[in-house]
PDB file of N, CA and C in Angstrom:
ATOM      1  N   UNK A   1      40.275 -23.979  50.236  1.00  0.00           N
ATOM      2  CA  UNK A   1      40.857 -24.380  48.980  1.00  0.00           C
ATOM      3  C   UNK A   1      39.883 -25.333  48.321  1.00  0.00           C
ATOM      4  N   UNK A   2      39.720 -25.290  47.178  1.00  0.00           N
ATOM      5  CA  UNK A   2      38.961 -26.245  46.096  1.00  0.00           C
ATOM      6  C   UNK A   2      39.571 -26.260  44.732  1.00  0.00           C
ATOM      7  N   UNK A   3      38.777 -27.226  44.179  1.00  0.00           N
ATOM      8  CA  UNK A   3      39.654 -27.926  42.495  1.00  0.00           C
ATOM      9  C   UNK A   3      37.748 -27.593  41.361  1.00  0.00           C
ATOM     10  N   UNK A   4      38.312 -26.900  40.822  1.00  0.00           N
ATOM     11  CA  UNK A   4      36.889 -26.697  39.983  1.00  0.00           C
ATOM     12  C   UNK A   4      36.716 -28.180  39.195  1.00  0.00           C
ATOM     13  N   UNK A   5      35.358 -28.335  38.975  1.00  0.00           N
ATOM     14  CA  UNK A   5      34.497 -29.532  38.984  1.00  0.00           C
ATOM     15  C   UNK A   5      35.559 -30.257  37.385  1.00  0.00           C
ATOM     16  N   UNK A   6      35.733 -29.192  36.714  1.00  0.00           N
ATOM     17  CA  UNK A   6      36.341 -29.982  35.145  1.00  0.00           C
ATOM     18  C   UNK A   6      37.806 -30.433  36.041  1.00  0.00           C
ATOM     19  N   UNK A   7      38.537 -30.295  37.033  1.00  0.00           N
ATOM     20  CA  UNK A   7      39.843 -30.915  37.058  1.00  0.00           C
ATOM     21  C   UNK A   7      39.641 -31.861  38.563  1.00  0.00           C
ATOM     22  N   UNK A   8      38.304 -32.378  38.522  1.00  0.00           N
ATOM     23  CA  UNK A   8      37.912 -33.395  39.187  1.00  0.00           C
ATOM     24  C   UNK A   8      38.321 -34.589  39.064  1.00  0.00           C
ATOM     25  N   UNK A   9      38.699 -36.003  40.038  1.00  0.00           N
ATOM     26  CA  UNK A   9      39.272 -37.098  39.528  1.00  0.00           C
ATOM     27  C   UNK A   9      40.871 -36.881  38.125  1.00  0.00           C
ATOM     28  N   UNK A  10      41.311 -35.824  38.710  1.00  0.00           N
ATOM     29  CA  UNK A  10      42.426 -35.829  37.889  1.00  0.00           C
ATOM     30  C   UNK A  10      43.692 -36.044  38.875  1.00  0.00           C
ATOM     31  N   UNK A  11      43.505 -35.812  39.982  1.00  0.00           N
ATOM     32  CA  UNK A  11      44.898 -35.806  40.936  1.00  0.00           C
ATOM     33  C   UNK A  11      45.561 -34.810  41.531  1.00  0.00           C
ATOM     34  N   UNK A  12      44.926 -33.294  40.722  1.00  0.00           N
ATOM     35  CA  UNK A  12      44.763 -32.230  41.464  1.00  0.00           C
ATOM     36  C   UNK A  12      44.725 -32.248  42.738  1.00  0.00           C
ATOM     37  N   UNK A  13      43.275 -32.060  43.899  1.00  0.00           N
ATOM     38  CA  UNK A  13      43.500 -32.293  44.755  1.00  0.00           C
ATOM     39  C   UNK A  13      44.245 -32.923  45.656  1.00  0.00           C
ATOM     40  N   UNK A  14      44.127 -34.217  45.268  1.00  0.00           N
ATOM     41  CA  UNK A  14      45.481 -35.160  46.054  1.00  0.00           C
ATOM     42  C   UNK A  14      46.502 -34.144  46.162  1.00  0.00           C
ATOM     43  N   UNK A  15      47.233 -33.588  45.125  1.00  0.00           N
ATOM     44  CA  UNK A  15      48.784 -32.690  44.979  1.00  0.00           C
ATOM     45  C   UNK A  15      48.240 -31.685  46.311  1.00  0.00           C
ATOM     46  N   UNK A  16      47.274 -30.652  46.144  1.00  0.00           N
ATOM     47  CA  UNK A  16      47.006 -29.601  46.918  1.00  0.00           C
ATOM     48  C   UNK A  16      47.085 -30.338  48.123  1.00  0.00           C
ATOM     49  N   UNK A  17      46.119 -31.083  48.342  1.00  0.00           N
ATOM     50  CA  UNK A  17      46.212 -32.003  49.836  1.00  0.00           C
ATOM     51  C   UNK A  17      47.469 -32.374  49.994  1.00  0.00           C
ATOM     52  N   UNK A  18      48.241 -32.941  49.674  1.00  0.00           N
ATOM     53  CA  UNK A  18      49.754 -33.331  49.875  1.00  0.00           C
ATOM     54  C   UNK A  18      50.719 -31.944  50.157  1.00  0.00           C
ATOM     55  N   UNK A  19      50.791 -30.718  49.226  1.00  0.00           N
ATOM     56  CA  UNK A  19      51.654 -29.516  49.514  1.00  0.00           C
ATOM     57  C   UNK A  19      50.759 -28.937  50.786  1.00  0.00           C
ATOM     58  N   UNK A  20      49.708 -29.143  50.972  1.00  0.00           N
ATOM     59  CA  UNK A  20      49.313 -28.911  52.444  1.00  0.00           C
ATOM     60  C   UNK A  20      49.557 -28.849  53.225  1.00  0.00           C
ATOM     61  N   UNK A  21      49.370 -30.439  53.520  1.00  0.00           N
ATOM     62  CA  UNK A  21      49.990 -31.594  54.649  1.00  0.00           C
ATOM     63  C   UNK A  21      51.632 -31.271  54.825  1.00  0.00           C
ATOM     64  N   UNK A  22      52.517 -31.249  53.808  1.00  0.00           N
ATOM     65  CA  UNK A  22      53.888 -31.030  53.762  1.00  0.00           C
ATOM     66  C   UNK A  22      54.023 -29.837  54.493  1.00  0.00           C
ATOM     67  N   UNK A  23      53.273 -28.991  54.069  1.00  0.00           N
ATOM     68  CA  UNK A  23      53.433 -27.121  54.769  1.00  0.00           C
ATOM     69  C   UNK A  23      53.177 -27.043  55.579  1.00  0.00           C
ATOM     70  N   UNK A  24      51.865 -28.076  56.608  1.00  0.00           N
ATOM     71  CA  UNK A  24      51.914 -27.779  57.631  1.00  0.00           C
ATOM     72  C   UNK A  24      52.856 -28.384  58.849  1.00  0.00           C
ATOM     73  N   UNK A  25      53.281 -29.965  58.304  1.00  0.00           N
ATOM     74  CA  UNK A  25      54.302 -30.520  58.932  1.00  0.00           C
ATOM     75  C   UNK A  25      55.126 -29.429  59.299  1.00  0.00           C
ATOM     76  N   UNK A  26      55.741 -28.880  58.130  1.00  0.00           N
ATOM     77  CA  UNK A  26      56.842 -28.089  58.178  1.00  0.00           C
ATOM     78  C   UNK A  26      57.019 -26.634  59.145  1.00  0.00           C
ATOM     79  N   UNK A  27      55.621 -26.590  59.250  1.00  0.00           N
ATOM     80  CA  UNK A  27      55.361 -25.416  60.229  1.00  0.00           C
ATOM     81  C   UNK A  27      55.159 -25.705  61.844  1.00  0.00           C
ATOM     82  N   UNK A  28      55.342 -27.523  61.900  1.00  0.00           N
ATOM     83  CA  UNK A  28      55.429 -27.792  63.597  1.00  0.00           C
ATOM     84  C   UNK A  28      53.654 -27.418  63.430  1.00  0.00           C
ATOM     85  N   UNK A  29      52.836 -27.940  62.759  1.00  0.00           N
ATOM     86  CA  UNK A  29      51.569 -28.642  63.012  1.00  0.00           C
ATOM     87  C   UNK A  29      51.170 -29.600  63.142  1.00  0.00           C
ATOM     88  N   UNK A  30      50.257 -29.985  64.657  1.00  0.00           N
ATOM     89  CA  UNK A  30      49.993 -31.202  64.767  1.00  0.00           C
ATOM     90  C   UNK A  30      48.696 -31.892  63.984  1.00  0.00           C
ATOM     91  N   UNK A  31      47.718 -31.335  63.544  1.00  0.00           N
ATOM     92  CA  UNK A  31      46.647 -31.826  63.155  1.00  0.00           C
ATOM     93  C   UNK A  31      46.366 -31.121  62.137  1.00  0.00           C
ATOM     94  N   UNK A  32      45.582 -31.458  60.989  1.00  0.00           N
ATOM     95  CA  UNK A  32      44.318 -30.701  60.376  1.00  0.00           C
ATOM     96  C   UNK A  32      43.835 -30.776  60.573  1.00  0.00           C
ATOM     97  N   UNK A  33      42.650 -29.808  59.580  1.00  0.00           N
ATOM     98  CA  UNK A  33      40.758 -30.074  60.034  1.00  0.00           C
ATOM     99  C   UNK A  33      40.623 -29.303  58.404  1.00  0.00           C
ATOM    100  N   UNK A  34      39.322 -30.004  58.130  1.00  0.00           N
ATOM    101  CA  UNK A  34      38.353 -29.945  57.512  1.00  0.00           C
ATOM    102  C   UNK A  34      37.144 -29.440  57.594  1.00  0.00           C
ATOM    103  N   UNK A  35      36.292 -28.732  56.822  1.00  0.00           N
ATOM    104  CA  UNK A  35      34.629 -28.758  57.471  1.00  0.00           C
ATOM    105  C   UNK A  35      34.206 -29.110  55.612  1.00  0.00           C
ATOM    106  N   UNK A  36      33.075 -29.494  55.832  1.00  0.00           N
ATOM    107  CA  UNK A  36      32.345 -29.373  54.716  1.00  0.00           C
ATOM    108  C   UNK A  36      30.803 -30.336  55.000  1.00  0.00           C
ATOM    109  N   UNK A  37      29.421 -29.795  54.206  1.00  0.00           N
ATOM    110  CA  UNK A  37      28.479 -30.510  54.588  1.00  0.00           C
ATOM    111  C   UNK A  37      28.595 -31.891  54.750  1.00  0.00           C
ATOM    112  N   UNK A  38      27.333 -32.142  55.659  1.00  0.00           N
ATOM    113  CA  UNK A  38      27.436 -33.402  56.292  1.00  0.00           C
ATOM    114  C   UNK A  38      26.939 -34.397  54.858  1.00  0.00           C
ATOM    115  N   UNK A  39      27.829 -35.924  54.943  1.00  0.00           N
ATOM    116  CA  UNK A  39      27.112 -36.761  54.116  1.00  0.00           C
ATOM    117  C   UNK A  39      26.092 -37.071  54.133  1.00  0.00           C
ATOM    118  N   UNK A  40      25.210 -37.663  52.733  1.00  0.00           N
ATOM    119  CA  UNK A  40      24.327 -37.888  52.745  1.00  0.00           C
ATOM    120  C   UNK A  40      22.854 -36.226  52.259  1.00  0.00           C
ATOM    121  N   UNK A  41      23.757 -35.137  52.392  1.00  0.00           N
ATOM    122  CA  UNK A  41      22.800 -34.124  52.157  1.00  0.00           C
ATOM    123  C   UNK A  41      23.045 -33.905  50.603  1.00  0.00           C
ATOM    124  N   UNK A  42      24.066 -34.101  50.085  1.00  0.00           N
ATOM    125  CA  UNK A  42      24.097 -33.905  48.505  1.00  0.00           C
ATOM    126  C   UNK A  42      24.958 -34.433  48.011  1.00  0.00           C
ATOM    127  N   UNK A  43      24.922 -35.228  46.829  1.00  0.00           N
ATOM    128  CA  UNK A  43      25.906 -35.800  45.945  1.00  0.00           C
ATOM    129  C   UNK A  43      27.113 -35.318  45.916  1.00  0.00           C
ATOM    130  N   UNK A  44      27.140 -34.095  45.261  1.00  0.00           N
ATOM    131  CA  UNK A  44      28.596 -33.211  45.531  1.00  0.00           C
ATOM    132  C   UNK A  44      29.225 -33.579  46.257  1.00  0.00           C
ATOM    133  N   UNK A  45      28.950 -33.218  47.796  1.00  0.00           N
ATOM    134  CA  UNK A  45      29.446 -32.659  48.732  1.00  0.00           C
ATOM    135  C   UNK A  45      29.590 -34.334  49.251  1.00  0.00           C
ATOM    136  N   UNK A  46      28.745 -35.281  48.852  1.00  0.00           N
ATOM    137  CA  UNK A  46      29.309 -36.858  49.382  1.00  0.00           C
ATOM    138  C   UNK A  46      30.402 -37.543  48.532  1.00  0.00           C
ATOM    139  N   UNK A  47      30.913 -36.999  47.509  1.00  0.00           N
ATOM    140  CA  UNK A  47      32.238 -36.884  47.278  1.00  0.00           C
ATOM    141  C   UNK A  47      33.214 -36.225  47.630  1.00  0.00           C
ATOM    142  N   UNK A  48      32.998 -34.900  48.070  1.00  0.00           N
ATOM    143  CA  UNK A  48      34.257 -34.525  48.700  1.00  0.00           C
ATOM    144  C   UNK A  48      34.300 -34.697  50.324  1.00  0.00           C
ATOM    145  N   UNK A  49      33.222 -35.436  50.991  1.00  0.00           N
ATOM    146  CA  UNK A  49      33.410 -36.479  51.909  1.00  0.00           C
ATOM    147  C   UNK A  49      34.229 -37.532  51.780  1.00  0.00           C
ATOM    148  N   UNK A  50      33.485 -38.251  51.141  1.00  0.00           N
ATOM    149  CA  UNK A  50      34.625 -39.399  50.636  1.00  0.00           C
ATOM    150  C   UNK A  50      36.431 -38.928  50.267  1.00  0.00           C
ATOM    151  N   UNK A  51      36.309 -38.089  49.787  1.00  0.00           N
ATOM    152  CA  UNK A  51      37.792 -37.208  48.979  1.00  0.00           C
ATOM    153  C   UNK A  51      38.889 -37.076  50.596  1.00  0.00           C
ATOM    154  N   UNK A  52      37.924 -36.501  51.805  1.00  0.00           N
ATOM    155  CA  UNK A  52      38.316 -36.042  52.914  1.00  0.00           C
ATOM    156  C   UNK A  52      39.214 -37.942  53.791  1.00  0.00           C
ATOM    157  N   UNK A  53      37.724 -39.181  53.078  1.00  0.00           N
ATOM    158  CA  UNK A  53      38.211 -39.811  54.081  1.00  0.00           C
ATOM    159  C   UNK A  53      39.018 -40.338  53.332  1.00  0.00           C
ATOM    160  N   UNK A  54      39.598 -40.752  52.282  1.00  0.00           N
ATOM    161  CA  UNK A  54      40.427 -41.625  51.471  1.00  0.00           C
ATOM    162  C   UNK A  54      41.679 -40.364  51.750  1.00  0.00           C
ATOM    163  N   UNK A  55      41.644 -39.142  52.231  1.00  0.00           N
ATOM    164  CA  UNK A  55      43.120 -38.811  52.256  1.00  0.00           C
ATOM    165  C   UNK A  55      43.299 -39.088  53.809  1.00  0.00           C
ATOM    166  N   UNK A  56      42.637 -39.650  54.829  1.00  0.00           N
ATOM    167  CA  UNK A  56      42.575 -40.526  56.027  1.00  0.00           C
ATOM    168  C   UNK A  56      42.518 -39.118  57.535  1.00  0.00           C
ATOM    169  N   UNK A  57      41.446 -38.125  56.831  1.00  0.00           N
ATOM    170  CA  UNK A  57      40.744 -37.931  57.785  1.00  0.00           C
ATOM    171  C   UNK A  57      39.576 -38.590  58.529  1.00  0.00           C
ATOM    172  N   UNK A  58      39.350 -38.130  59.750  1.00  0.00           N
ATOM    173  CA  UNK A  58      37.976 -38.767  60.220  1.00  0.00           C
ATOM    174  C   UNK A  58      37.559 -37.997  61.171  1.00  0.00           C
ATOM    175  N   UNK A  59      35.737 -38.715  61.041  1.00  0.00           N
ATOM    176  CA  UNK A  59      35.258 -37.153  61.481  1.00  0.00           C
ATOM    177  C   UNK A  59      35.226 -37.276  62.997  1.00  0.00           C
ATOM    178  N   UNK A  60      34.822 -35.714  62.998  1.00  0.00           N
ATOM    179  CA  UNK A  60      35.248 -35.561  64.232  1.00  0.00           C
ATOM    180  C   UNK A  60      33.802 -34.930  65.444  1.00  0.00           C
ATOM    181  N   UNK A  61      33.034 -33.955  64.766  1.00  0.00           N
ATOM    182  CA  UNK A  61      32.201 -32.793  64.801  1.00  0.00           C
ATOM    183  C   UNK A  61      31.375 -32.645  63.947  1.00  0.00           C
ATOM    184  N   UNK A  62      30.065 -32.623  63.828  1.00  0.00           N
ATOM    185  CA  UNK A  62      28.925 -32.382  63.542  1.00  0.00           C
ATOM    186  C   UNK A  62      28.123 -30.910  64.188  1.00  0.00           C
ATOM    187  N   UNK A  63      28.300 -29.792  63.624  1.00  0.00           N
ATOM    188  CA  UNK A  63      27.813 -28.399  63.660  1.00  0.00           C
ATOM    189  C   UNK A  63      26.191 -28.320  63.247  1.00  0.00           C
ATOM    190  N   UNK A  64      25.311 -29.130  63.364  1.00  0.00           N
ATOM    191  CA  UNK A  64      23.694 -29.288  62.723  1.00  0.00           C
ATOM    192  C   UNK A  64      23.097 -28.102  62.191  1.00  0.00           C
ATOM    193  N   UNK A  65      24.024 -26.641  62.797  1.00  0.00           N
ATOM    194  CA  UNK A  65      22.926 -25.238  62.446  1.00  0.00           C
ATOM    195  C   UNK A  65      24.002 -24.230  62.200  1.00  0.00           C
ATOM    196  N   UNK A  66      25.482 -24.867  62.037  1.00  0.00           N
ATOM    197  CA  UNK A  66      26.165 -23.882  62.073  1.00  0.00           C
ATOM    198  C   UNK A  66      26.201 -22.892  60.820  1.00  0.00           C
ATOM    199  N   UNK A  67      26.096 -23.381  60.074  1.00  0.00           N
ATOM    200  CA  UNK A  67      25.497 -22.734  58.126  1.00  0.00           C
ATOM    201  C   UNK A  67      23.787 -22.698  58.105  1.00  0.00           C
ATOM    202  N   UNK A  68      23.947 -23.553  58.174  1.00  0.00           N
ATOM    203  CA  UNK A  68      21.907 -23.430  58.640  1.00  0.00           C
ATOM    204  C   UNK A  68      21.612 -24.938  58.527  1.00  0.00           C
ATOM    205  N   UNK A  69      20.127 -25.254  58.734  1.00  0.00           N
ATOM    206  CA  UNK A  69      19.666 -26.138  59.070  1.00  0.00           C
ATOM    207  C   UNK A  69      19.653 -27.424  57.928  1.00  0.00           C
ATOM    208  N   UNK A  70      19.956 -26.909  56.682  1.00  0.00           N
ATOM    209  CA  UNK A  70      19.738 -27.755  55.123  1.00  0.00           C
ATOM    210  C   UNK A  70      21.431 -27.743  55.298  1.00  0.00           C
ATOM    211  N   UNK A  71      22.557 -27.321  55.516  1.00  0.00           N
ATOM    212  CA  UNK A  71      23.833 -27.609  55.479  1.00  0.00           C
ATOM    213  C   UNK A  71      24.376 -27.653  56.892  1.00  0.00           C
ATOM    214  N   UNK A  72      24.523 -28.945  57.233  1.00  0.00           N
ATOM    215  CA  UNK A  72      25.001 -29.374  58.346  1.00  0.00           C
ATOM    216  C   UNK A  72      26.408 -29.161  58.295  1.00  0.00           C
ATOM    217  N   UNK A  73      27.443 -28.894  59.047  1.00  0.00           N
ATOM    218  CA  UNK A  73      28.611 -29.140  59.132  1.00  0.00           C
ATOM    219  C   UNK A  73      29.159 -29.580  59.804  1.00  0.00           C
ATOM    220  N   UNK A  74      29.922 -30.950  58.433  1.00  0.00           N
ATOM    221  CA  UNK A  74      30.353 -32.094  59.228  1.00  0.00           C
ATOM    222  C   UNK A  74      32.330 -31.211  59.201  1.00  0.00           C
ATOM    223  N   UNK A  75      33.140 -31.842  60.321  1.00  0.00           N
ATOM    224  CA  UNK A  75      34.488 -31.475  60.631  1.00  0.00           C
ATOM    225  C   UNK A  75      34.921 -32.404  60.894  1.00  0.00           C
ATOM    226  N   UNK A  76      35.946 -32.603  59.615  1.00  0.00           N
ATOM    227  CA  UNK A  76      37.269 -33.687  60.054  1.00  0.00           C
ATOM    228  C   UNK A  76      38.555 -33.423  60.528  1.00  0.00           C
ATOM    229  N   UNK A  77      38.974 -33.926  61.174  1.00  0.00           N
ATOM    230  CA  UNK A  77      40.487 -33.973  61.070  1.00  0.00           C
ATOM    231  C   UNK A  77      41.672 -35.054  61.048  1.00  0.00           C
ATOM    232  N   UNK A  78      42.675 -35.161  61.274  1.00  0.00           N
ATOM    233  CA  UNK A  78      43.537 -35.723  60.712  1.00  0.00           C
ATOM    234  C   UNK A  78      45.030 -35.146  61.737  1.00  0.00           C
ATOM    235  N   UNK A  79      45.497 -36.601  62.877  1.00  0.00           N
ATOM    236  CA  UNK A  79      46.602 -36.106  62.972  1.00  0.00           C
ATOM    237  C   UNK A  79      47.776 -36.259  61.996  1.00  0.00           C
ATOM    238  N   UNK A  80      49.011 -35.209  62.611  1.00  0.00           N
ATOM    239  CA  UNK A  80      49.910 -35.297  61.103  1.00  0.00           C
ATOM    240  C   UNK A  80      51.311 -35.991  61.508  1.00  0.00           C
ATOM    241  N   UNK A  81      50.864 -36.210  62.450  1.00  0.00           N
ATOM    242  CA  UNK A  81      52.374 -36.741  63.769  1.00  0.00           C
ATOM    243  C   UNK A  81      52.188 -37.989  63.937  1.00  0.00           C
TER     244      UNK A  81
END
């Protein structure tokens, strides 16, 4: 799931992240997870790092080659219990 770049900093995400989180509670899930490049490799993507930890994931897993060697993948998660 993603929020195209014009409905950025609007609160979008937060909502999606929240009917998420709610859906998966509701389904008797204990955790999420996340992946997305590791911080520090691109601006972008060190905001929707940040995006990951302010909704109070943390990381977990570092994949160094799993996309390839220029996109690291970092994996968060988040228990929900």
């Amino acid at each position: 799931m993603g929020v195209l770049k014009e409905y950025h900093r609007h609160g979008v995400g937060r909502k999606l992240f929240e009917a998420a989180k709610t859906s998966a509670l509701a389904s008797g899930y204990s955790f999420m997870q996340v992946k997305t490049v590791q911080m520090g490799r691109y601006e972008e993507y060190d905001r929707t790092n940040q995006f990951y930890i302010n909704m109070g994931f943390k990381e977990f897993e570092l994949f160094p080659t799993l996309w390839d060697e220029c996109n690291p993948c970092q994996i968060y998660v988040m228990a929900l219990r």
